[in-house]
C-alpha atoms as a PDB file:
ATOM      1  CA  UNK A   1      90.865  61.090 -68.085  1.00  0.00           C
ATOM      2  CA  UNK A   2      89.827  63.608 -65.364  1.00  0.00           C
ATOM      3  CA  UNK A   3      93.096  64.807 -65.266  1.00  0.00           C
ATOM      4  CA  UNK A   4      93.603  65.179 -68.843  1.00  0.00           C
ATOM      5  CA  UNK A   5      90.198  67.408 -69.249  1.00  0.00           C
ATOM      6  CA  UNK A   6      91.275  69.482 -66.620  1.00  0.00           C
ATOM      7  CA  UNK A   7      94.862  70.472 -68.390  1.00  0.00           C
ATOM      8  CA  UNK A   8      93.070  71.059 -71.223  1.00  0.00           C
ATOM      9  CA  UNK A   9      90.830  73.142 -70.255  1.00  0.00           C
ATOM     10  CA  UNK A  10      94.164  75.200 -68.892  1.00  0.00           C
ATOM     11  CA  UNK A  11      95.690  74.780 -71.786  1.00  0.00           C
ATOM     12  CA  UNK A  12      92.536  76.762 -73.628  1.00  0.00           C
ATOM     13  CA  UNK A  13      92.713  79.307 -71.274  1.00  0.00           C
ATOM     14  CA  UNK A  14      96.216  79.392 -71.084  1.00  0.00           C
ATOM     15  CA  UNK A  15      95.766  80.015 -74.661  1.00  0.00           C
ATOM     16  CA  UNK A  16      93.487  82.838 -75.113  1.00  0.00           C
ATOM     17  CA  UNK A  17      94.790  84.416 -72.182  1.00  0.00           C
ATOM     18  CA  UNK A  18      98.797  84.688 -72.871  1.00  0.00           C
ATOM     19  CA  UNK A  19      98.074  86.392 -76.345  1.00  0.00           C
ATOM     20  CA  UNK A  20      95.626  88.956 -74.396  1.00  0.00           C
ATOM     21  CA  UNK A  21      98.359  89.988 -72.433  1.00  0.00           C
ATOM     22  CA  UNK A  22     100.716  91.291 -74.893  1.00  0.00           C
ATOM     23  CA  UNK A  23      97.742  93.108 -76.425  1.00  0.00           C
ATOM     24  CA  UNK A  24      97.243  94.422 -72.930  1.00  0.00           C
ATOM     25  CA  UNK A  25     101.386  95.215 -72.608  1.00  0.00           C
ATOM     26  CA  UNK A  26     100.746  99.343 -72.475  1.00  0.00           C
ATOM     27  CA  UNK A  27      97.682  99.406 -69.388  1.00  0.00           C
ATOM     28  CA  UNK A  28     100.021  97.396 -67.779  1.00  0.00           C
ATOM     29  CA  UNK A  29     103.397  99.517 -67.901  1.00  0.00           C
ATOM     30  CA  UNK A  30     101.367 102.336 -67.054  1.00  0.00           C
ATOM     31  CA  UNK A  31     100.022 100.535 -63.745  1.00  0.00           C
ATOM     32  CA  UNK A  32     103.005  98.501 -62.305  1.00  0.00           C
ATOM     33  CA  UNK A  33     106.423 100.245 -61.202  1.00  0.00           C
ATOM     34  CA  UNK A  34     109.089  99.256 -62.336  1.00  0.00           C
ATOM     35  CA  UNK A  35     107.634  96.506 -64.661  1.00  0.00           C
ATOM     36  CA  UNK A  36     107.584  95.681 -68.112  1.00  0.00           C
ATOM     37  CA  UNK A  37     104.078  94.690 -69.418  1.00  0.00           C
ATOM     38  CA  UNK A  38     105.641  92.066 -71.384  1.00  0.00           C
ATOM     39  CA  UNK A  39     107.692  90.790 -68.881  1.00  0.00           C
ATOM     40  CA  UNK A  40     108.527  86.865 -69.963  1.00  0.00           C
ATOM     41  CA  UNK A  41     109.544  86.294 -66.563  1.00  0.00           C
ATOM     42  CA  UNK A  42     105.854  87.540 -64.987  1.00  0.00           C
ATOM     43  CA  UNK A  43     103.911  85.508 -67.638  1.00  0.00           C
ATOM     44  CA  UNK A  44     106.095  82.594 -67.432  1.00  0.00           C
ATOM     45  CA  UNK A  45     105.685  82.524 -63.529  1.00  0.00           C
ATOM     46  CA  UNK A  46     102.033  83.030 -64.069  1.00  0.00           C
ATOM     47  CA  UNK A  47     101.277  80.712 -66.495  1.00  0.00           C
ATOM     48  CA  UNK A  48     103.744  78.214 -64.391  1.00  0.00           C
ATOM     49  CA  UNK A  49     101.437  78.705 -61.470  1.00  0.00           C
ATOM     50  CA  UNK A  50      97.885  78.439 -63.536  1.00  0.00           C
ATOM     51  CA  UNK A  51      98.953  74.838 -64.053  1.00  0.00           C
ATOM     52  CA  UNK A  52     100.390  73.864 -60.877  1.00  0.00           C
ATOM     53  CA  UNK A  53      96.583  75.152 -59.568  1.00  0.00           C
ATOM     54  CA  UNK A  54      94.648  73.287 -62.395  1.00  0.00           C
ATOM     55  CA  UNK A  55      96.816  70.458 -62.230  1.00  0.00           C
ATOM     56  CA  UNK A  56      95.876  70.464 -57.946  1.00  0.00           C
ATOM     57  CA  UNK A  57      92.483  71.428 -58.692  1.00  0.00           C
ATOM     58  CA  UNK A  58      92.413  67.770 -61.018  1.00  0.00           C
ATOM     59  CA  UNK A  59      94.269  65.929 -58.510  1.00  0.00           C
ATOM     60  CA  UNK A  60      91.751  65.254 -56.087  1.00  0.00           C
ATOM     61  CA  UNK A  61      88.500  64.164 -58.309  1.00  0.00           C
ATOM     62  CA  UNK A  62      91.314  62.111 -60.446  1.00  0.00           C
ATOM     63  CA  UNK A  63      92.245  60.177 -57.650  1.00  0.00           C
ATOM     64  CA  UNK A  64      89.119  59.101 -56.219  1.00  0.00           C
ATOM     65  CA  UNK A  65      87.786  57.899 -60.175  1.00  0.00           C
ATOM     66  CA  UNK A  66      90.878  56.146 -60.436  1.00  0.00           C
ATOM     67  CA  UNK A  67      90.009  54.391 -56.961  1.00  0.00           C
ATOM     68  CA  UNK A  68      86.491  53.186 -58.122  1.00  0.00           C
ATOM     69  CA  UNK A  69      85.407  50.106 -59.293  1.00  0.00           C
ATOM     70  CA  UNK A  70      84.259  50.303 -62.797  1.00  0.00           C
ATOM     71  CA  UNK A  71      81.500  47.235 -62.439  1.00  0.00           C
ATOM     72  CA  UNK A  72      80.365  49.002 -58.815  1.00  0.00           C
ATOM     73  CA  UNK A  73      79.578  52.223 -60.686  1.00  0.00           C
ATOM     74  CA  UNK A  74      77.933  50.541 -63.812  1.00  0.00           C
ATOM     75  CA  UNK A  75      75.857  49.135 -61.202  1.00  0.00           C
ATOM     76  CA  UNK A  76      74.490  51.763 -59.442  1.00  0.00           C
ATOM     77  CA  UNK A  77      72.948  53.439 -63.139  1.00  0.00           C
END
């Protein structure tokens, strides 16, 4: 469940933030040598390492919930 938030939170960015780019594709030819703004091989690598950071990010709080006792927890509210 902690997991699954946290890729979907990604996924929303991920989301608004891929269309934004190729609105964006002319600032960013005009910045970067050598570049296209619309690269597919820059956005896929960035959007590739966006989730391999949220999915980290979600690792560590997913592990400890799923390490918990449920009745030790209910206890302690």
């Amino acid at each position: 469940m902690v997991l699954r938030t946290t890729l979907c939170l990604a996924a929303v960015g991920l989301a608004l933030g891929v269309p934004l780019v190729w609105f964006a594709t002319r600032y960013v030819e005009t910045q970067l040598f050598g570049l296209r703004g619309g690269d597919p091989v820059s956005i896929a690598s960035a959007v590739l390492l966006l989730l391999a950071v949220a999915v980290a990010s979600g690792a560590w709080p997913a592990w400890r919930a799923s390490r918990l006792d449920p009745m030790v927890s209910l206890r302690q509210e």
